[in-house]
Protein backbone atom coordinates (compact mmCIF):
# COMPACT_ATOMS: atom_id res chain seq x y z
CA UNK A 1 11.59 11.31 1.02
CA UNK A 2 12.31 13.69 -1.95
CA UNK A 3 9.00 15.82 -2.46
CA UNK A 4 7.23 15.37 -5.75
CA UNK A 5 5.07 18.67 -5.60
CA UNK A 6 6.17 21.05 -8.36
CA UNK A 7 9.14 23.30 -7.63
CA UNK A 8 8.41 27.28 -7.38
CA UNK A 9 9.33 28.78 -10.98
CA UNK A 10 10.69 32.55 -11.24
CA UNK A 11 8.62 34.19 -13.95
CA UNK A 12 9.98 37.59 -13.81
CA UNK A 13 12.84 39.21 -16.22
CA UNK A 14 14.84 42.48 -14.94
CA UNK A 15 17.80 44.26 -16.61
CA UNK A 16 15.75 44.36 -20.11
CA UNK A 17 17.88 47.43 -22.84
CA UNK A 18 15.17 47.71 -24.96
CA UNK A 19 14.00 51.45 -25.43
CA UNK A 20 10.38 52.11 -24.10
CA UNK A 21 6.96 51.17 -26.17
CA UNK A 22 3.86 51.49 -24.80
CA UNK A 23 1.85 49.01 -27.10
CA UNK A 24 4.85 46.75 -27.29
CA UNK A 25 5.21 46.59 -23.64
CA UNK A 26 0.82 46.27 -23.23
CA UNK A 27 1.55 43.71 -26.17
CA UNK A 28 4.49 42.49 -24.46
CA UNK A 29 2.17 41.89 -21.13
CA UNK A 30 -0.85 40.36 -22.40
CA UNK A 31 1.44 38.19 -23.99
CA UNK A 32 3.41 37.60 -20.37
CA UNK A 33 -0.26 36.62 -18.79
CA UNK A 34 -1.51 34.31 -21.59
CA UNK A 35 1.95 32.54 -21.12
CA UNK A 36 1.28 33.11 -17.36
CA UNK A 37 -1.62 31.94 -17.36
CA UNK A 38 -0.59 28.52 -19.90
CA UNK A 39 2.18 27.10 -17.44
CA UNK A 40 -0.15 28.00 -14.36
CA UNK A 41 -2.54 25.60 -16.49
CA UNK A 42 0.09 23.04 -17.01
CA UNK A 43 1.19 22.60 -13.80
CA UNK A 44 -2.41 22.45 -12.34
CA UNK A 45 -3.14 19.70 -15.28
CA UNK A 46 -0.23 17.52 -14.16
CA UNK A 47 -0.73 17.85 -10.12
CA UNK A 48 -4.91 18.40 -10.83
CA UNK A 49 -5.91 19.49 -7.46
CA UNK A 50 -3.42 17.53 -5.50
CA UNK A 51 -2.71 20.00 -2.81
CA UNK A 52 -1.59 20.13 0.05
CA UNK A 53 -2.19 22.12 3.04
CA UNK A 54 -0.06 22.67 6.44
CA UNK A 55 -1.60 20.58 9.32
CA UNK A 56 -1.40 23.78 10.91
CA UNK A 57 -4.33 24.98 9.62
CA UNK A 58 -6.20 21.52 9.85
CA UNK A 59 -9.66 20.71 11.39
CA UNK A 60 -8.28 17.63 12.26
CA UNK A 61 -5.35 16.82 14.85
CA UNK A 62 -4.69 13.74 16.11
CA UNK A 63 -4.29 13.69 19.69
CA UNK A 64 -2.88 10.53 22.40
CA UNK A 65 -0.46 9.61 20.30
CA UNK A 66 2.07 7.06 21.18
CA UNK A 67 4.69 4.47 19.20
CA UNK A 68 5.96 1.27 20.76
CA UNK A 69 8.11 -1.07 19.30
CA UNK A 70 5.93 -4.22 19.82
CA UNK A 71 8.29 -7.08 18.83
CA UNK A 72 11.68 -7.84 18.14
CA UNK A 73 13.61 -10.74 17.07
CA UNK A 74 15.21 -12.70 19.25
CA UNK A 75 18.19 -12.42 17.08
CA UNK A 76 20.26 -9.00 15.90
CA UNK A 77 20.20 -7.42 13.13
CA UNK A 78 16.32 -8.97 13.07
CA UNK A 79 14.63 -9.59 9.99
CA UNK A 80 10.48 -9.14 10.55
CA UNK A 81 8.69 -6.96 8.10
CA UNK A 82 5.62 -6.99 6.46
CA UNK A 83 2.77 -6.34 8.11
CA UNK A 84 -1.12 -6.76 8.81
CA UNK A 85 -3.11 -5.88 11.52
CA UNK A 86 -6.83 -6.05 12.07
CA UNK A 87 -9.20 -5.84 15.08
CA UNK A 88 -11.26 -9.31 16.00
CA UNK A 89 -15.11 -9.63 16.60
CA UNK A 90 -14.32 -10.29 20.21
CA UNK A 91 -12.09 -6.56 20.08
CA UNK A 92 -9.54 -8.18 21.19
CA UNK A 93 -6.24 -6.73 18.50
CA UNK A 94 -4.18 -8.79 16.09
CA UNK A 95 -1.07 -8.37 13.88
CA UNK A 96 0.93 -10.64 11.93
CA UNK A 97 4.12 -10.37 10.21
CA UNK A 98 6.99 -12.98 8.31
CA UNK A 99 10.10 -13.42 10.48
CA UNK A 100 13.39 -15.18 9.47
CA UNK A 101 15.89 -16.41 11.74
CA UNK A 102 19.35 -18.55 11.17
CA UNK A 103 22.95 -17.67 9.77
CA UNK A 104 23.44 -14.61 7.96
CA UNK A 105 26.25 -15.90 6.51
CA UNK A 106 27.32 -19.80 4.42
CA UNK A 107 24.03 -21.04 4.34
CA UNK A 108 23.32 -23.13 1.44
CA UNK A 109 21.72 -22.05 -1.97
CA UNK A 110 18.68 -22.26 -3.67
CA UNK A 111 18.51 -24.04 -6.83
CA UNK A 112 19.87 -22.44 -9.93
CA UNK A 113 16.53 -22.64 -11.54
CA UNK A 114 14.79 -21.27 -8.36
CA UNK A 115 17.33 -18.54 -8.54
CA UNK A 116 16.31 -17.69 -12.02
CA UNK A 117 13.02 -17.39 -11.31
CA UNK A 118 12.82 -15.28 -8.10
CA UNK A 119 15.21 -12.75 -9.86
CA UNK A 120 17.38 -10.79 -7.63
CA UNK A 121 18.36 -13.79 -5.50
CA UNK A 122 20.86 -14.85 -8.26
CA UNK A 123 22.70 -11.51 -7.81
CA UNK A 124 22.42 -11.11 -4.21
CA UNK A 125 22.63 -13.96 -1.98
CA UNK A 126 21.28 -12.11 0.48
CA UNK A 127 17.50 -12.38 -0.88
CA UNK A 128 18.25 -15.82 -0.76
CA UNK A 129 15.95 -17.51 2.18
CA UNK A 130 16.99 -21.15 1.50
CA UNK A 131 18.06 -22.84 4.62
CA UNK A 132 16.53 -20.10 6.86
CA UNK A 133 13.74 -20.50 9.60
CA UNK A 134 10.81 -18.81 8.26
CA UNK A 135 7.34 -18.24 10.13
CA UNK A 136 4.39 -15.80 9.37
CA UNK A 137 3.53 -14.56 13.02
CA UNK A 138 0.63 -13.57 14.77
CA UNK A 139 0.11 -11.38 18.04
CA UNK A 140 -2.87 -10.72 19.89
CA UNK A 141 -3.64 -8.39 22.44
CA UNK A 142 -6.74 -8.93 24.78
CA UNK A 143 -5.99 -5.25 26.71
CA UNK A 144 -6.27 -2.37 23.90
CA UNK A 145 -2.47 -3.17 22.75
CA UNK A 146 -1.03 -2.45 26.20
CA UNK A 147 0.50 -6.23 26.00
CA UNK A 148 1.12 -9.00 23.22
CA UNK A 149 1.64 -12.38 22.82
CA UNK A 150 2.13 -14.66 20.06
CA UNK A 151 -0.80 -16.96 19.52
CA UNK A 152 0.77 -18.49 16.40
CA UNK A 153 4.03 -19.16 14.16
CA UNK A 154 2.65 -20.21 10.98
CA UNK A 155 6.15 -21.87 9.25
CA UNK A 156 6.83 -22.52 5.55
CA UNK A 157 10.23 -22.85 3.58
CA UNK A 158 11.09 -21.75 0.32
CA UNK A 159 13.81 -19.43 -1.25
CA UNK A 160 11.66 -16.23 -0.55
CA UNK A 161 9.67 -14.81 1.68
CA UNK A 162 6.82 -14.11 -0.70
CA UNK A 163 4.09 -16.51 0.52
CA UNK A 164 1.39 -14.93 2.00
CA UNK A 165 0.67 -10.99 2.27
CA UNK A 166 0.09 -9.33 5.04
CA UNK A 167 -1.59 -6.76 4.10
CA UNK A 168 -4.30 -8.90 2.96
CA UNK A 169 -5.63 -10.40 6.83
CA UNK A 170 -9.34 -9.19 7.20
CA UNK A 171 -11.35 -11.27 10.13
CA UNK A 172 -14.53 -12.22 9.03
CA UNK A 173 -17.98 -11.53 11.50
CA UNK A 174 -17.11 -15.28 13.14
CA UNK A 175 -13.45 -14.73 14.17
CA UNK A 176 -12.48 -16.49 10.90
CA UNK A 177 -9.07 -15.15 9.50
CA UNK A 178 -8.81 -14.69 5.85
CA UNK A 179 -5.60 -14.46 3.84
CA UNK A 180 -4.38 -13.65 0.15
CA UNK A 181 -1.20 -16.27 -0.86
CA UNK A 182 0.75 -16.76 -3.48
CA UNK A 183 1.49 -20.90 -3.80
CA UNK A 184 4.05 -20.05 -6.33
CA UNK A 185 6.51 -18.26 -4.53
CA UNK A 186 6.63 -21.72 -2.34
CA UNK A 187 8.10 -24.20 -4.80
CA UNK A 188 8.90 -26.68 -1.99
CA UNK A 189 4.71 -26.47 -0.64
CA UNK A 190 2.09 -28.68 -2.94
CA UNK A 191 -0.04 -25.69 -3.37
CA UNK A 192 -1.47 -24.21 -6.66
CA UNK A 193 1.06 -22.10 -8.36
CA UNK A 194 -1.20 -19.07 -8.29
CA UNK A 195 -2.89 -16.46 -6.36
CA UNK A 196 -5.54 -17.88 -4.20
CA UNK A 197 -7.41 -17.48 -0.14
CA UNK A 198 -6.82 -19.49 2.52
CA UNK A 199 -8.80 -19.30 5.94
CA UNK A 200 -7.92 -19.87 9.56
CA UNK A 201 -10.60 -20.90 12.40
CA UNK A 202 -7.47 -21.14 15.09
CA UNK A 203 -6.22 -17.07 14.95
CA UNK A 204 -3.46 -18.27 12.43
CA UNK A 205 -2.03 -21.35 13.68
CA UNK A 206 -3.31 -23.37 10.64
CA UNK A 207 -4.92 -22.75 7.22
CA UNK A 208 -7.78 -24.36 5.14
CA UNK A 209 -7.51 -25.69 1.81
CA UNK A 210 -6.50 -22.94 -1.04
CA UNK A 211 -10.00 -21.60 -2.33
CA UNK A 212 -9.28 -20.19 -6.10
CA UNK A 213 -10.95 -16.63 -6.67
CA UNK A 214 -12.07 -15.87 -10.21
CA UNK A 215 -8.87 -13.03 -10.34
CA UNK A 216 -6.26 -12.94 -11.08
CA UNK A 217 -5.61 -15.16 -13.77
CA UNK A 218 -2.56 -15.89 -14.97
CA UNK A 219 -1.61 -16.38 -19.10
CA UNK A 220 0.84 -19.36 -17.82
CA UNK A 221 0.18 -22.57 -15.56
CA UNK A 222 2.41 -24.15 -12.80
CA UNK A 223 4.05 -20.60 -12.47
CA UNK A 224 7.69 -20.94 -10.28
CA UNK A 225 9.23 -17.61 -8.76
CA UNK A 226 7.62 -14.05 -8.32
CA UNK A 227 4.73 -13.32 -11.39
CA UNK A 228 4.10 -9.96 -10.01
CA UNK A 229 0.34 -10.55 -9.40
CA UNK A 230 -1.46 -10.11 -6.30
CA UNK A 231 -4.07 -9.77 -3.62
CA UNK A 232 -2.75 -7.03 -1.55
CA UNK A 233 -6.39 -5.83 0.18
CA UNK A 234 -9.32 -7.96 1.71
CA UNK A 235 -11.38 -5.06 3.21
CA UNK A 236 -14.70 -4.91 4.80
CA UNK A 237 -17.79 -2.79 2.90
CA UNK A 238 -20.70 -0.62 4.48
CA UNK A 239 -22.58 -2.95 3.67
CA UNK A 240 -21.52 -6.14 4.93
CA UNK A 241 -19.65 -7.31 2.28
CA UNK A 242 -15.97 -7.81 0.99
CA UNK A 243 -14.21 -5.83 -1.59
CA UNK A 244 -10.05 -7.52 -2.55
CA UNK A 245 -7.86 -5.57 -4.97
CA UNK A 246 -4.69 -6.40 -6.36
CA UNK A 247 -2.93 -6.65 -9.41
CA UNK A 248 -3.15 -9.46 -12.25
CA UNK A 249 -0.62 -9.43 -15.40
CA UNK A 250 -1.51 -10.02 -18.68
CA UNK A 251 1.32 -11.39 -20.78
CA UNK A 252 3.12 -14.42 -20.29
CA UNK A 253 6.59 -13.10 -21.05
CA UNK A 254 8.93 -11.76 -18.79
CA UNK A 255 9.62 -8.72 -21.03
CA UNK A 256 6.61 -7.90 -20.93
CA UNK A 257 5.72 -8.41 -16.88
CA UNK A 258 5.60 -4.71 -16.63
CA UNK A 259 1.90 -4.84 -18.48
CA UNK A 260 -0.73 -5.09 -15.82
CA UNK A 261 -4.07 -4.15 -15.02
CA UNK A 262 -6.28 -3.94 -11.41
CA UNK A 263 -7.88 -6.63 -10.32
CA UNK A 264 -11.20 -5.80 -8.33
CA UNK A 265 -13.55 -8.56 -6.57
CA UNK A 266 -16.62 -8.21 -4.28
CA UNK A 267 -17.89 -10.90 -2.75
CA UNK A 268 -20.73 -11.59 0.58
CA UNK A 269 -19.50 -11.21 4.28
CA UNK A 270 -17.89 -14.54 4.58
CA UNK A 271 -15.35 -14.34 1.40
CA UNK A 272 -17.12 -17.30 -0.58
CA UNK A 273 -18.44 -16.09 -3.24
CA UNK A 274 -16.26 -14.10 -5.26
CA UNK A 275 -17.58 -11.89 -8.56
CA UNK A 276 -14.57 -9.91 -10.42
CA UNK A 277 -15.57 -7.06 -11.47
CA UNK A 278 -14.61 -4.97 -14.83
CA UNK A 279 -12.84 -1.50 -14.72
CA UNK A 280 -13.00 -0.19 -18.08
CA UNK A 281 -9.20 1.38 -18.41
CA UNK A 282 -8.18 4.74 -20.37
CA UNK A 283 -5.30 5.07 -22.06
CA UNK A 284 -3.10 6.72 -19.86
CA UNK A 285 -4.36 4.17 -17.34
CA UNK A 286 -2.75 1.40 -19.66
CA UNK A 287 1.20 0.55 -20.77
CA UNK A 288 4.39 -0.54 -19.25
CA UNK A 289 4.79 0.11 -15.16
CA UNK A 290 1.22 1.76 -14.59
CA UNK A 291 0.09 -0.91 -12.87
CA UNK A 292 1.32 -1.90 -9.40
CA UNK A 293 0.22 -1.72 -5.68
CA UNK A 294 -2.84 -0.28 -4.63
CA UNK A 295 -5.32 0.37 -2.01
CA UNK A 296 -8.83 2.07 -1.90
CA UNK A 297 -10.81 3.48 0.56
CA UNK A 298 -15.24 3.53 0.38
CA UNK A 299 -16.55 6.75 0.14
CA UNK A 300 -20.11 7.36 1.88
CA UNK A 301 -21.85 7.68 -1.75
CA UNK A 302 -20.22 3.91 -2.86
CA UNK A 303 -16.84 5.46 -5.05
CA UNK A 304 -13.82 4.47 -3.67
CA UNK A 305 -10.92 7.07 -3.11
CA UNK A 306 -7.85 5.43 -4.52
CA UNK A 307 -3.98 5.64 -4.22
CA UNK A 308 -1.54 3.59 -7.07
CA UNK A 309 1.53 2.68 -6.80
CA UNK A 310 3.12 3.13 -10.55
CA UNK A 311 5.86 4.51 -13.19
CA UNK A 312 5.44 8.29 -13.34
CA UNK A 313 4.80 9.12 -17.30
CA UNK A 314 7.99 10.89 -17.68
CA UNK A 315 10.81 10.08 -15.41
CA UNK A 316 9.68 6.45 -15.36
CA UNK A 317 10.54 6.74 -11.04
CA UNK A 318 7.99 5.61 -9.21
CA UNK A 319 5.15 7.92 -7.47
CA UNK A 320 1.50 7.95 -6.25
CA UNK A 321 -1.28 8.54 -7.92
CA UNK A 322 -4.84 8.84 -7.68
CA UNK A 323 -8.41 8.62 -8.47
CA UNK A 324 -11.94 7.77 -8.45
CA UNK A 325 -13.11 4.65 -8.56
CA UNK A 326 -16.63 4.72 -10.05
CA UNK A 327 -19.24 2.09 -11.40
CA UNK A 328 -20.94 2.92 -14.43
CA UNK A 329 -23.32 0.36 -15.49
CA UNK A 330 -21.97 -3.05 -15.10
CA UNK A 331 -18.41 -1.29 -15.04
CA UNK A 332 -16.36 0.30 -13.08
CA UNK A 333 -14.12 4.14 -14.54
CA UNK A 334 -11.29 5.27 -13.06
CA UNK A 335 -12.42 9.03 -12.42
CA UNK A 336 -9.84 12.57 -11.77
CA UNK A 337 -6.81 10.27 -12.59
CA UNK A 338 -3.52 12.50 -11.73
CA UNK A 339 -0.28 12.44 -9.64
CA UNK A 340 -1.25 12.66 -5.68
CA UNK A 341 0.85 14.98 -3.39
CA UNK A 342 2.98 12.46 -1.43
CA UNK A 343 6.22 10.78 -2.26
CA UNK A 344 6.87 7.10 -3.36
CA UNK A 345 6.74 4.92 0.02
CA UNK A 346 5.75 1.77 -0.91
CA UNK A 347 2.96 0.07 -0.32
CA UNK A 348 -0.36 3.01 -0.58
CA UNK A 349 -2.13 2.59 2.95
CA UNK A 350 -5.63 4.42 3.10
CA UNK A 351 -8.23 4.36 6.28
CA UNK A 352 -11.82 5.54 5.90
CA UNK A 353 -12.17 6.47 9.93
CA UNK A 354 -15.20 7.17 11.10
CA UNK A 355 -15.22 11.19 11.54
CA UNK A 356 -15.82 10.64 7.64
CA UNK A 357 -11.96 11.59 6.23
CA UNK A 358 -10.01 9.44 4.44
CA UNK A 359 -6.08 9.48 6.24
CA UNK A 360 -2.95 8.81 3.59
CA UNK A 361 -0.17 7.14 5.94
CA UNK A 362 3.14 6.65 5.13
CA UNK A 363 6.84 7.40 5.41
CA UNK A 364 6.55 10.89 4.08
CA UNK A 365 3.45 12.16 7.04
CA UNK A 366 -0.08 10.98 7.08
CA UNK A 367 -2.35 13.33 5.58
CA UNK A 368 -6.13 13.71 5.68
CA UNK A 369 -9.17 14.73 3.22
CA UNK A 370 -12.49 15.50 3.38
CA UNK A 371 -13.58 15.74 -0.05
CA UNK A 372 -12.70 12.63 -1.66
CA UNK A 373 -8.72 13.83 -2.26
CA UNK A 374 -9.44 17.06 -4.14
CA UNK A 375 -7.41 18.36 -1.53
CA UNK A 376 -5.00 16.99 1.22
CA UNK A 377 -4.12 18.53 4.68
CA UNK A 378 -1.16 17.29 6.47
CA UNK A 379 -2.45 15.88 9.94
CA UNK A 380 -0.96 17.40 12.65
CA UNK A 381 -0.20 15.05 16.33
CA UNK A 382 -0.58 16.80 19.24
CA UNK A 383 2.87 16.66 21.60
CA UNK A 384 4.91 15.75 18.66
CA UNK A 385 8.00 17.96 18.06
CA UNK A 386 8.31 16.95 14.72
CA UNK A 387 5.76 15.63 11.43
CA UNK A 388 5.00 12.25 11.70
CA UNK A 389 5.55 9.48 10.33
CA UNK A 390 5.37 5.99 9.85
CA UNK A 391 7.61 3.20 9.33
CA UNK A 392 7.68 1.35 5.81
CA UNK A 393 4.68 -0.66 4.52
CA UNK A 394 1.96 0.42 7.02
CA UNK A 395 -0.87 -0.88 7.37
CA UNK A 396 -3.75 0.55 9.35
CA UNK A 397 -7.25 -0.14 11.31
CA UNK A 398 -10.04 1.80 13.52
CA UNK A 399 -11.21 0.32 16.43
CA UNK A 400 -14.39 0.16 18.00
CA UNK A 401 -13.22 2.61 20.17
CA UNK A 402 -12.27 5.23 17.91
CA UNK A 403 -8.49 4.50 18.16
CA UNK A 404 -6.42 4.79 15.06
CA UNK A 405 -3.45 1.78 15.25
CA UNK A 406 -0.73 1.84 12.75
CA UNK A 407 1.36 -0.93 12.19
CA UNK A 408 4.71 -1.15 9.79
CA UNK A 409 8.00 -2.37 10.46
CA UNK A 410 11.29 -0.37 11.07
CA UNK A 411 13.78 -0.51 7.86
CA UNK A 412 12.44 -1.31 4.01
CA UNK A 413 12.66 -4.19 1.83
CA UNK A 414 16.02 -5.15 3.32
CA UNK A 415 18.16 -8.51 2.19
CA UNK A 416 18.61 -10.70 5.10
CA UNK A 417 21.06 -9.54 7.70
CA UNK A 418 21.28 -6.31 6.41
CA UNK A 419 19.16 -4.45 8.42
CA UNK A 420 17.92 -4.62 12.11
CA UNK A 421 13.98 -4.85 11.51
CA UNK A 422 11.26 -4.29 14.44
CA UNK A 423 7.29 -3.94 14.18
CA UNK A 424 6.60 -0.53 15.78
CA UNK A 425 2.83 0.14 16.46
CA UNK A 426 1.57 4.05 16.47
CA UNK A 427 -1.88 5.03 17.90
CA UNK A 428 -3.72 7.93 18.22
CA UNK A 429 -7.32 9.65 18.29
CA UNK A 430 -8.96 12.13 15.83
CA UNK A 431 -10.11 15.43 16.85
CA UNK A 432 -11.81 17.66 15.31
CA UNK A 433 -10.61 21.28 16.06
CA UNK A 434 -7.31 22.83 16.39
């Protein structure tokens, strides 16, 4: 990935014909500095403390690192993406992920209205699922990821492959799985044409009845095709409790689907009882594209270190930022708002580990901070020749054990039989010390 830190800038002039003045040339110089001093301003304004350091240098390495390439389809090029993983109550391990099998080529099409609706399908048949076995799957492992099997194959049909999100799985303190699902990207399913949870008291192989959250609401009803709001993140709190974020849009017309804001929910330990909470937006936190994936990480003193997905203000490419998110009263502030360090990649995937630093992962390195992102140190991996990385859309957990496991799946958002996909798992420990 293309680097978004701020390229070097040569300040100095040579080669100047003017004849020699002392004030003009102490002039001349003060002037130089206050302009000096101006740009070193602006560019600290528009990256605001979002360094970052060589993992050279680090406190933390991570050492016992390995990758694996966990699962494959049984067909080539395969096409499984999208992950979640999670650890049980038992410890036992768990990941799930959509796969899609059948023809790459003269299977049948989805309806023209369908097509309409989930956007790029119309252009590219490709992105067109229709006539395709799809499953959500889920692996366990009972022996600290050294095998897997597949405890469950979750099917649905549909033109896309939007259904549930992976990212979302958290297991509750009973073994209960609980998911985030769209029922609109489904139009085939009799499910609610929103966002929505389901649960699982099997490890996947079936789901509850759709229980409605109070967010996000949508400004139309009986929705068909891709909305662009979601429940990306179920995540457990310190204390006991659940925190989901995602994204809800606010204006019905499709012009205008580029208007969002964050959706942020807390509810008790067994996802029941939901309360949406209010995050009183500034302005640059408002307008077209700002508002897209996201994902948070609890600090110890109850803010939550965050990394958005969203348009950058002047380019309009997408890039990371980042912030604070603080309550204030009944509210919630987003806090140190400003461009973060790492390249667009995605999904944002944050883990709070316990040796109390919050670890960036992605396709451009995973980096680590210890002061709630003011600055950002590249981690370094013992017995790895090169920086690492992960594979796209990770999506990371802690175990018991103090093992870091990193799951994403090899390629990107790929049209069907495009690309040969895999789910690759990475582990490693923390260490503090070189």
């Amino acid at each position: 990935m293309e680097s978004k830190l701020p390229p070097s800038r040569n300040r100095c002039k040579k080669g100047s014909s003017e004849p020699f003045n002392p004030r003009i040339r102490i002039l001349s110089l003060m002037h130089a500095i206050v302009l000096f001093c101006s740009a070193a301003v602006s560019v600290w304004a528009s990256t605001a403390a979002a360094a970052v350091s060589d993992g050279a240098a680090s406190k933390f390495t991570a050492e016992e690192y390995s990758r694996k390439t966990i699962h494959h389809s049984a067909q080539k090029p395969g096409y499984t993406c999208w992950v979640g993983g999670w650890q049980m109550p038992d410890q036992s391990l768990m990941v799930t992920f959509k796969e899609v099998t059948g023809p790459a080529q003269g299977r049948p099409r989805a309806k023209l209205e369908w097509q309409e609706a989930f956007g790029l399908m119309k252009v590219d048949p490709a992105r067109d699922f229709t006539g395709l076995h799809m499953a959500d799957i889920y692996m366990r492992s009972t022996n600290g990821a050294s095998n897997w099997s597949v405890v469950a194959a979750a099917e649905f049909s549909g033109p896309a492959t939007g259904y549930v999100w992976g990212g979302s799985h958290c297991a509750l303190a009973d073994g209960t799985l609980l998911r985030a699902v769209d029922g609109s990207a489904v139009p085939e399913i009799d499910l609610p044409r929103r966002v929505f949870f389901q649960r699982s008291h099997d490890l996947g192989r079936t789901w509850g009845e759709p229980e409605i959250p109070p967010e996000p609401i949508r400004p139309v009803t009986n929705y068909i095709g891709d909305f662009g709001d979601c429940i990306t993140r179920i995540r457990h709190l310190r204390g006991g409790g659940l925190v989901a974020t995602g994204v809800k849009r606010i204006d019905p017309s499709p012009a205008k689907r580029n208007l969002g804001e964050p959706v942020l929910m807390f509810s008790d330990g067994d996802g029941r009882h939901w309360t949406a909470q209010r995050i009183e937006l500034k302005p640059e936190q408002r307008g077209p594209n700002v508002w897209d994936e996201w994902d948070s990480a609890e600090l110890a003193d109850g803010k939550f270190l965050c990394v958005f997905r969203r348009g950058d203000p002047k380019s309009g490419k997408e890039a990371r930022w980042q912030g604070l998110l603080e309550r204030k009263g009944e509210s919630w502030t987003i806090e140190k708002y400003h461009p973060a360090p790492f390249a667009h990649s995605g999904h944002p995937e944050l883990l709070a580990t316990r040796e109390g630093v919050v670890l960036h992962i992605a396709t451009d390195g995973a980096y680590w901070t210890a002061d709630a992102g003011k600055s950002w140190q590249r981690l370094a991996v013992k017995g790895l020749s090169r920086e690492y990385r992960s594979n796209y859309y990770p999506r990371s957990f802690q175990a018991d054990d103090g093992r870091i496991y990193v799951f994403s799946h090899q390629g990107s958002d790929d049209p069907y039989g495009k690309t040969d996909q895999a789910i690759v798992m990475d582990t490693f420990r923390l260490r503090i010390g070189k």
